[in-house]
N, C-alpha and C. Protein backbone atom coordinates (compact mmCIF):
# COMPACT_ATOMS: atom_id res chain seq x y z
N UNK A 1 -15.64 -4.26 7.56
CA UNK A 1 -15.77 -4.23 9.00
C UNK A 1 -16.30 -2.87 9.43
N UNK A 2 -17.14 -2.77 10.12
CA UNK A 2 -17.86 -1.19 10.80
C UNK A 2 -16.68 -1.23 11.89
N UNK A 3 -17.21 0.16 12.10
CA UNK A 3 -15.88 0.90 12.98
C UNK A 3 -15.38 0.22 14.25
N UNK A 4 -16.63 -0.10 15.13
CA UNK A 4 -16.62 -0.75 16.05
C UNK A 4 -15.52 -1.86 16.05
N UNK A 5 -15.42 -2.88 14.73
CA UNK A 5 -14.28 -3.89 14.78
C UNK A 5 -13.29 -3.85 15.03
N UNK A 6 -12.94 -2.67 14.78
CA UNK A 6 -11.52 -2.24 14.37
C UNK A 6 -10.98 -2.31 15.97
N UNK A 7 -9.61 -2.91 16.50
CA UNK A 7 -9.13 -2.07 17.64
C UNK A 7 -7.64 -2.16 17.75
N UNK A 8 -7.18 -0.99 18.08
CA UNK A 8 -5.88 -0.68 18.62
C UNK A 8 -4.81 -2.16 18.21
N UNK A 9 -3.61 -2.00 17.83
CA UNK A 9 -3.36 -3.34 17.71
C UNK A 9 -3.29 -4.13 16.77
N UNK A 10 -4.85 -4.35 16.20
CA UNK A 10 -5.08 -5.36 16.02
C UNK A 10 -4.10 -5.32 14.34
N UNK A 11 -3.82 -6.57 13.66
CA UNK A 11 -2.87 -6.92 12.68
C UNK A 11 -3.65 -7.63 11.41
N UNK A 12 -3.34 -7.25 10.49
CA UNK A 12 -3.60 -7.83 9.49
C UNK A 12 -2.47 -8.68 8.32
N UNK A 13 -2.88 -9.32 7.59
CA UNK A 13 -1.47 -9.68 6.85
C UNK A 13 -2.07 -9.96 5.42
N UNK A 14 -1.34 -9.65 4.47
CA UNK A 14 -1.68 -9.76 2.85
C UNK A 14 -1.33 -10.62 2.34
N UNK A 15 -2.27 -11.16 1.11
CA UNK A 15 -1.45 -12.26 0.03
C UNK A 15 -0.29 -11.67 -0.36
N UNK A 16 0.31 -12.31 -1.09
CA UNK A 16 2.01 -11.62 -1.37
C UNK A 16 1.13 -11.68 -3.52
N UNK A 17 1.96 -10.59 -4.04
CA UNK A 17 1.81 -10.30 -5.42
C UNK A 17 3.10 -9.70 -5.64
N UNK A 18 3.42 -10.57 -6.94
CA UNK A 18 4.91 -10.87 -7.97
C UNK A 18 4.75 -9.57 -8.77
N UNK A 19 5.93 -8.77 -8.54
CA UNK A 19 5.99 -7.22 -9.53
C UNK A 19 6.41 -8.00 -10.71
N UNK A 20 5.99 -7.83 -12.08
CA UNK A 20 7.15 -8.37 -13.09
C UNK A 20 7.63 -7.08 -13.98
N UNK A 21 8.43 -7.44 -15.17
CA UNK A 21 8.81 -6.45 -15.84
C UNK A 21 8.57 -5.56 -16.55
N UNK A 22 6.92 -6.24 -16.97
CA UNK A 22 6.31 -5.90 -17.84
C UNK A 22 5.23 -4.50 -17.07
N UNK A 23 4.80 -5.42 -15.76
CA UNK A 23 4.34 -4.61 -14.94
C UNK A 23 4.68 -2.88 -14.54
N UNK A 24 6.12 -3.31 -14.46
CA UNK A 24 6.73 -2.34 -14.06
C UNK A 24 6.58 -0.92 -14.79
N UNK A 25 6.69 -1.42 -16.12
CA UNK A 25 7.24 -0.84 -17.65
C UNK A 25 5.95 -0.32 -17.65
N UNK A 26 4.98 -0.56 -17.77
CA UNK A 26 3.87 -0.64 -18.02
C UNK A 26 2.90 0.53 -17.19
N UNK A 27 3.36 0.62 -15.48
CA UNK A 27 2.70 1.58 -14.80
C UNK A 27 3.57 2.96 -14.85
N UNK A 28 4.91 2.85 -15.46
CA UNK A 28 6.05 3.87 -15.09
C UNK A 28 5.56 4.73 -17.17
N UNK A 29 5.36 4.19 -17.66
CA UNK A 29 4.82 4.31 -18.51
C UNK A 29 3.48 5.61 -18.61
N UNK A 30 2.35 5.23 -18.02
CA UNK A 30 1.43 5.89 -17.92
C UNK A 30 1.51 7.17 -16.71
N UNK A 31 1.98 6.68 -15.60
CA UNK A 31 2.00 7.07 -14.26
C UNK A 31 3.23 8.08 -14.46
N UNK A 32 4.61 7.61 -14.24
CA UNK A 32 5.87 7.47 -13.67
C UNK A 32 6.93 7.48 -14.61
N UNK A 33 6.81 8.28 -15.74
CA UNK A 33 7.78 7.74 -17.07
C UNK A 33 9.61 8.55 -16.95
N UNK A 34 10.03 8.39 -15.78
CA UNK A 34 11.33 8.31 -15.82
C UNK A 34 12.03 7.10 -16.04
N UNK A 35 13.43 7.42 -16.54
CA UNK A 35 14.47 6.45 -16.64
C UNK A 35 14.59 4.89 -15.91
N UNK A 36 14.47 5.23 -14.47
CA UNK A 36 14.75 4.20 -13.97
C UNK A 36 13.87 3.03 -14.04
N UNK A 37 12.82 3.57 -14.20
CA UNK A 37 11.88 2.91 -14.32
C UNK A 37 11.41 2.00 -15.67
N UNK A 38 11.89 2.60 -17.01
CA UNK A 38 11.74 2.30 -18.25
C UNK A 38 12.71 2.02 -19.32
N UNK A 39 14.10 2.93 -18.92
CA UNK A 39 15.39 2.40 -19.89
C UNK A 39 16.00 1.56 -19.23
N UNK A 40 15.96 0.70 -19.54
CA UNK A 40 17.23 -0.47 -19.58
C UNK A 40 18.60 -0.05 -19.39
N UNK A 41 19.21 0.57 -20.70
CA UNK A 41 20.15 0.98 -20.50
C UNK A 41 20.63 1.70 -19.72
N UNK A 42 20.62 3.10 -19.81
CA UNK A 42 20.61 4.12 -18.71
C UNK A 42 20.12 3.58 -17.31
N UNK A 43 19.11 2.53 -16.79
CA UNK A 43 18.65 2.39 -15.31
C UNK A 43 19.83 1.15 -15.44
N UNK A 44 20.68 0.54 -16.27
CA UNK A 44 21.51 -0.24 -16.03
C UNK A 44 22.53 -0.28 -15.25
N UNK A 45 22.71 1.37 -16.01
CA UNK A 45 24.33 2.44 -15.62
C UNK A 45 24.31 3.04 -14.29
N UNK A 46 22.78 2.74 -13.73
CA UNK A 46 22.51 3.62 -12.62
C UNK A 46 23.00 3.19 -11.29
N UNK A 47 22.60 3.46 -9.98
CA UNK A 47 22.65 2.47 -8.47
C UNK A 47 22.01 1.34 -8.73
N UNK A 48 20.78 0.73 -9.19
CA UNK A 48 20.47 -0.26 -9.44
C UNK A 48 20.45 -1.46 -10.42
N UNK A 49 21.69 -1.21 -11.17
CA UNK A 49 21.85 -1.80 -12.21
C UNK A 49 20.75 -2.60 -12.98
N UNK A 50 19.62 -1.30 -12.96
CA UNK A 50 18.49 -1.96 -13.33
C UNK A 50 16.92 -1.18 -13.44
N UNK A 51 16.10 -1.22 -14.11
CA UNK A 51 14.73 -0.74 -13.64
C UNK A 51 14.13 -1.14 -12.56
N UNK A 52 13.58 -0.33 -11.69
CA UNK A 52 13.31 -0.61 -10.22
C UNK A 52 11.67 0.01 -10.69
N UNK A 53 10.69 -0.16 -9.73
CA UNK A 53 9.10 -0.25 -9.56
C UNK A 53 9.26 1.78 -9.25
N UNK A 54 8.15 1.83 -10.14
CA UNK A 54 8.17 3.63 -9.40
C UNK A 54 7.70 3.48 -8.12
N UNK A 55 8.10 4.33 -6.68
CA UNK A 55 7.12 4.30 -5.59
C UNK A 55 5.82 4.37 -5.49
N UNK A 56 5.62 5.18 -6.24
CA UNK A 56 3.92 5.46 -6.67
C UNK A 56 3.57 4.16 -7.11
N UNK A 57 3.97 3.37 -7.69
CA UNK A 57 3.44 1.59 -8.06
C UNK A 57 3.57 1.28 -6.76
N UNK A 58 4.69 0.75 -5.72
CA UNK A 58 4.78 0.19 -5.01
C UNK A 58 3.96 0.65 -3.72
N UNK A 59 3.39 1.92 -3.81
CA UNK A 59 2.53 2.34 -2.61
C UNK A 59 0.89 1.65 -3.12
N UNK A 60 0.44 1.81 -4.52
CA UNK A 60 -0.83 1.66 -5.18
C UNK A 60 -1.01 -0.07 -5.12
N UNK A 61 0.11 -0.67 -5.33
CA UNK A 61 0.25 -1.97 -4.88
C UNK A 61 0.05 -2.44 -3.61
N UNK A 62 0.58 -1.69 -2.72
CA UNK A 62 0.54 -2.23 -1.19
C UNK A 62 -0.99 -2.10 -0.72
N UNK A 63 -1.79 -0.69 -1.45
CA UNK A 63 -3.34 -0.71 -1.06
C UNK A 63 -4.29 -1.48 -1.44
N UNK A 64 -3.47 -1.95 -3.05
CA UNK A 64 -4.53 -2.89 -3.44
C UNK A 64 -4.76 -4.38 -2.66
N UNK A 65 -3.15 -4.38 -1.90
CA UNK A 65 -3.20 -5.82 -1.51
C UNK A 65 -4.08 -5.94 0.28
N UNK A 66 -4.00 -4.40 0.82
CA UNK A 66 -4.32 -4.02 1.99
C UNK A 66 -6.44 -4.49 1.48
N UNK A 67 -6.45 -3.53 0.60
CA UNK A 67 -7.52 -3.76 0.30
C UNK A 67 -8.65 -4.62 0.14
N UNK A 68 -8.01 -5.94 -0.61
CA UNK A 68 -8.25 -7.19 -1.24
C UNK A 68 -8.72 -8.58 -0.18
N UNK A 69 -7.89 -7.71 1.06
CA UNK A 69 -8.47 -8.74 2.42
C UNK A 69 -9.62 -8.46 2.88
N UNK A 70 -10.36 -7.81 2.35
CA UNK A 70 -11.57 -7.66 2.40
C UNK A 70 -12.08 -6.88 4.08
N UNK A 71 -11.24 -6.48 4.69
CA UNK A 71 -11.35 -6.25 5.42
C UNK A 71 -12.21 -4.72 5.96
N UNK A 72 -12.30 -3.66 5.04
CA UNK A 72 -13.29 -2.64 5.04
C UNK A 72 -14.27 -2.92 4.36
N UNK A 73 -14.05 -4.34 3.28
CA UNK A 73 -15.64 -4.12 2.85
C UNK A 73 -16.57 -3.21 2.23
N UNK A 74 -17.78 -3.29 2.51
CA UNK A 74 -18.32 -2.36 2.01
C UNK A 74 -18.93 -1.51 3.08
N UNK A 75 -18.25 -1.61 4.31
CA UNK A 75 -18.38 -0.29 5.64
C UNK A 75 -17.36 1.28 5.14
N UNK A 76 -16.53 1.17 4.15
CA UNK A 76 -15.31 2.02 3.62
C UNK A 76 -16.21 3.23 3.06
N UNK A 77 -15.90 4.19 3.19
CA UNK A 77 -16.52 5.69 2.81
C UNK A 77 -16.03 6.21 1.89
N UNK A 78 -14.59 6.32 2.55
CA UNK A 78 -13.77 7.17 1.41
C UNK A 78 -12.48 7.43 2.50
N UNK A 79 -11.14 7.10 1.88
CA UNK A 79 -9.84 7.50 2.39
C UNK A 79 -10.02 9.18 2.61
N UNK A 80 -9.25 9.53 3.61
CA UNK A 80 -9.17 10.81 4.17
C UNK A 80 -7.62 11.71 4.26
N UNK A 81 -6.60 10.34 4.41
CA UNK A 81 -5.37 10.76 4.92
C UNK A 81 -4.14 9.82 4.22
N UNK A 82 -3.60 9.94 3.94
CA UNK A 82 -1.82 9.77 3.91
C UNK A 82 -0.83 10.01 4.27
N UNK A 83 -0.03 9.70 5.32
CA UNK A 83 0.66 10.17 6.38
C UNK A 83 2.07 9.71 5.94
N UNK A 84 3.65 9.88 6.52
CA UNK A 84 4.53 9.19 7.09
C UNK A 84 4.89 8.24 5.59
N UNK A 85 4.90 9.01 4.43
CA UNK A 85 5.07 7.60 3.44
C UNK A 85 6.60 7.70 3.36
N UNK A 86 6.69 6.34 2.94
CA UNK A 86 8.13 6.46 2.67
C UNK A 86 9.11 4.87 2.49
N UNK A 87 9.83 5.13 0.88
CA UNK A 87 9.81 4.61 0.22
C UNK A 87 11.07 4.11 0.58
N UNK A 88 11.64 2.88 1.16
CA UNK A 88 12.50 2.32 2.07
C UNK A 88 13.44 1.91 0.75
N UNK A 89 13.47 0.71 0.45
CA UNK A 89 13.75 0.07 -0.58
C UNK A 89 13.51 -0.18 -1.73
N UNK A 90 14.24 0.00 -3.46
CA UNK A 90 13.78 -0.38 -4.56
C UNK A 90 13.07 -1.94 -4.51
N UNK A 91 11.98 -1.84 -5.40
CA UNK A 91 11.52 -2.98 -5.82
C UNK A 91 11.88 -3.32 -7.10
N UNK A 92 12.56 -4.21 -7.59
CA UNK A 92 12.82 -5.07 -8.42
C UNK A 92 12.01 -5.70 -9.15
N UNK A 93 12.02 -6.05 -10.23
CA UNK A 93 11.55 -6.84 -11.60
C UNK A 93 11.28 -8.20 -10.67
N UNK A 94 10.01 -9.62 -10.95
CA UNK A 94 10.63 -10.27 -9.67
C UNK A 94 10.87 -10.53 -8.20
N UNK A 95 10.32 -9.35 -7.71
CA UNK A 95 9.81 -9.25 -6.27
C UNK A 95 8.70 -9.39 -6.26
N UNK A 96 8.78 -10.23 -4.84
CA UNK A 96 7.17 -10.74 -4.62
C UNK A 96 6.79 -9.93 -3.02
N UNK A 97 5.53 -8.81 -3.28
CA UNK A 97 5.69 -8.08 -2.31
C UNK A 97 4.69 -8.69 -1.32
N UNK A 98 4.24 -8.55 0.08
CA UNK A 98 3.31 -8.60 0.85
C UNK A 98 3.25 -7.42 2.07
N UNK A 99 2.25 -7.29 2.80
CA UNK A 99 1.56 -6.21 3.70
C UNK A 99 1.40 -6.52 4.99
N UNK A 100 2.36 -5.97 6.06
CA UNK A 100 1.07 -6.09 7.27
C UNK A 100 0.81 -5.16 7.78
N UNK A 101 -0.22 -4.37 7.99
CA UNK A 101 -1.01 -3.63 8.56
C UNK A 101 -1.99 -3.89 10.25
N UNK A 102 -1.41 -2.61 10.77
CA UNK A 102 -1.64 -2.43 11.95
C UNK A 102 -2.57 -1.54 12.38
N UNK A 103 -3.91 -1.53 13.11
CA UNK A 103 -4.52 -0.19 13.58
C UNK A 103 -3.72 0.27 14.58
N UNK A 104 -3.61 1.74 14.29
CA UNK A 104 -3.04 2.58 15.33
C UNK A 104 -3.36 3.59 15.56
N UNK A 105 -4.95 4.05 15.25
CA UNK A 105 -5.51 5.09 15.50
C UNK A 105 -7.39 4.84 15.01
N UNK A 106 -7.56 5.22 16.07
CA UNK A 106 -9.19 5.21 15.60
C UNK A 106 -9.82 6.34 16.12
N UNK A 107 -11.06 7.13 15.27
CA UNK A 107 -11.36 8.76 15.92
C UNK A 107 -12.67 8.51 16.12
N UNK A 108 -13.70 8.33 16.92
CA UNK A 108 -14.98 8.32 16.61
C UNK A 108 -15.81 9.47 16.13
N UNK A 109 -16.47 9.84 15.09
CA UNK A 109 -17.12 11.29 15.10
C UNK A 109 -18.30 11.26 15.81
N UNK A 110 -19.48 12.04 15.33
CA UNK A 110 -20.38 12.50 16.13
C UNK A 110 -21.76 12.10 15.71
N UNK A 111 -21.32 11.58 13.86
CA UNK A 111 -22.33 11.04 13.42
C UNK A 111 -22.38 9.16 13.30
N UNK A 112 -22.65 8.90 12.49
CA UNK A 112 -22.37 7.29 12.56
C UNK A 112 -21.41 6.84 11.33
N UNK A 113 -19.91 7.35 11.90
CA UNK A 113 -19.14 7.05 10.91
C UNK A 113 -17.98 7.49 12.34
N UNK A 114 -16.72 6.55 11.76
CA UNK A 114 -15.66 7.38 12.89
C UNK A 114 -14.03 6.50 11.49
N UNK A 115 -13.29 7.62 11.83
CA UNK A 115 -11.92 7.23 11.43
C UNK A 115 -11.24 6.13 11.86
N UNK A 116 -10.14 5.26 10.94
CA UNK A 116 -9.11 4.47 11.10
C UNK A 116 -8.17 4.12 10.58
N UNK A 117 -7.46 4.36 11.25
CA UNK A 117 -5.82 4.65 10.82
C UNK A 117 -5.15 3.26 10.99
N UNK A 118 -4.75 3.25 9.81
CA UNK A 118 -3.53 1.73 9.88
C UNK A 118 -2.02 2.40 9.46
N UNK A 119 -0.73 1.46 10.09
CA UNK A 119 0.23 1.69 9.58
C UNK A 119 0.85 0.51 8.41
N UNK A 120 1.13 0.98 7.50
CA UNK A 120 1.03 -0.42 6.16
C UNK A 120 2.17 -0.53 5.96
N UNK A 121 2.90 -1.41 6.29
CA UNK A 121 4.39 -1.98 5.75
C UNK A 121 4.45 -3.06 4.96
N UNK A 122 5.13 -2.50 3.64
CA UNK A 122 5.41 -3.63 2.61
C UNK A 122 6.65 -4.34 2.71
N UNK A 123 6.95 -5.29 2.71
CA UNK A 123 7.99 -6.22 2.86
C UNK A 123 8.23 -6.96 1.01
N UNK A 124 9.59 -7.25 0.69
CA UNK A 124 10.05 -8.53 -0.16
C UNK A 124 9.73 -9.37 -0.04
N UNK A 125 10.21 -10.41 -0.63
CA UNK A 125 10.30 -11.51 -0.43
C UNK A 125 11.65 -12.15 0.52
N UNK A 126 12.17 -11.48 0.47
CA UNK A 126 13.12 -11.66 2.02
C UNK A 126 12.82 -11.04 3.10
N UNK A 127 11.67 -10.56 3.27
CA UNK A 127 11.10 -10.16 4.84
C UNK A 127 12.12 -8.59 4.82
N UNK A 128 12.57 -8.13 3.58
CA UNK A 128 12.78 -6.50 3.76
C UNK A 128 12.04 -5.32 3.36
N UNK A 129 11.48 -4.50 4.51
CA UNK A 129 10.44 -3.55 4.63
C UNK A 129 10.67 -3.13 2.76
N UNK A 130 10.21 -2.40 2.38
CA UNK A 130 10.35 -1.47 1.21
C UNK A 130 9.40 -0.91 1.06
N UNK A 131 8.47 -0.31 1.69
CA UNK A 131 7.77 1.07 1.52
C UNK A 131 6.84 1.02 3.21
N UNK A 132 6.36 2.23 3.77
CA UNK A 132 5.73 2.20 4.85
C UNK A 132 4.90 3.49 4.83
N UNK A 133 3.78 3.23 5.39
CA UNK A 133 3.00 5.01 5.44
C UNK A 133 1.78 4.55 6.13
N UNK A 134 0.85 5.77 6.59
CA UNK A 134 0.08 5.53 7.15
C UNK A 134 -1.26 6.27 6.40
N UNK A 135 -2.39 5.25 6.92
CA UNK A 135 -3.49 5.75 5.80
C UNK A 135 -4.41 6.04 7.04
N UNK A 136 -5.97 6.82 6.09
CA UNK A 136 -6.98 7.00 7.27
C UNK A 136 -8.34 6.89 6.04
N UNK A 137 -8.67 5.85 6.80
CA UNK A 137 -10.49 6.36 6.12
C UNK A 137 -11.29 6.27 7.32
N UNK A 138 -12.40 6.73 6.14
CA UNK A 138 -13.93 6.94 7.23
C UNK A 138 -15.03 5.78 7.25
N UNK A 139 -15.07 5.04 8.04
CA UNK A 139 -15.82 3.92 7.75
C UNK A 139 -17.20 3.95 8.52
N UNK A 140 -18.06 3.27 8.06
CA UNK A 140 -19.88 3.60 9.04
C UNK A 140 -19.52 2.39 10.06
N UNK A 141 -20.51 2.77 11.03
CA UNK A 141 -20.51 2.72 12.01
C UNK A 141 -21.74 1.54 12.60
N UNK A 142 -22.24 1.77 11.47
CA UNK A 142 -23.86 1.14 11.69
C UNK A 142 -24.03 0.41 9.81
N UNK A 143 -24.82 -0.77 9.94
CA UNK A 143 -25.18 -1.05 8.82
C UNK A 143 -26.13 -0.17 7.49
N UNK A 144 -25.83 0.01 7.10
CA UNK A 144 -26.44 0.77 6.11
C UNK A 144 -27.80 1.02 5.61
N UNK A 145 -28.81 1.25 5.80
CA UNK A 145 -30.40 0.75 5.09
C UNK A 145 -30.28 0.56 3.26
């Protein structure tokens, strides 16, 4: 979508995508290689009687799914900002997450490109928030030659 689309308001909503265990193991691994995330045992003994999703998965997840609606397209420049993150609730082995995203800021610049800010809340599968933040890219303004 060029900048122009975008307005105040307006809402978006995501397919929902199943974290599994393997998943989990797998990004906490490369990314994220603490306990909770990878021992069994020890994340057993813990508050969650269990391995929970690193935040850093569950934020990289929520963009991919923000993403995937195709909704910047190929008007998208390049992200600028990360605001307000913050990691509400563990995600679980088994959770099936989804997104809705809100514009709540748009900047026009001077050339033919202007900023837009969404606020991205990830929800469970029981409709409980578990991660929220706000992003900003730079998107054109005009079709491209």
């Amino acid at each position: 979508m060029k900048y122009h689309e975008f307005s105040i308001g307006q809402v978006f909503k995501t397919k929902s995508l199943r974290i599994t265990h393997e998943n989990i193991k797998s990004f906490a691994a490369e990314y994220d290689p603490q306990y909770m995330h990878l021992d069994e045992e020890k994340a057993g003994q813990g508050r969650f009687n269990g391995i929970i999703a690193s935040g850093i998965q569950t934020l990289a997840v929520s963009f991919k799914l923000w993403v995937e609606t195709g909704s910047y397209g190929e008007d998208v420049i390049a992200g600028t900002a990360m605001n307000h993150i913050k990691f509400i609730k563990p995600v679980f082995p088994g959770d099936e997450l989804h997104c809705v995203i809100e514009v709540i800021g748009l900047s026009s610049k001077k050339n033919e490109t202007g900023l837009v800010t969404v606020s991205l809340s990830t929800f469970n599968q029981a409709d409980e928030k578990v991660f929220a933040g706000e992003l900003t890219v730079l998107v054109n303004k005009q079709q491209q030659v």
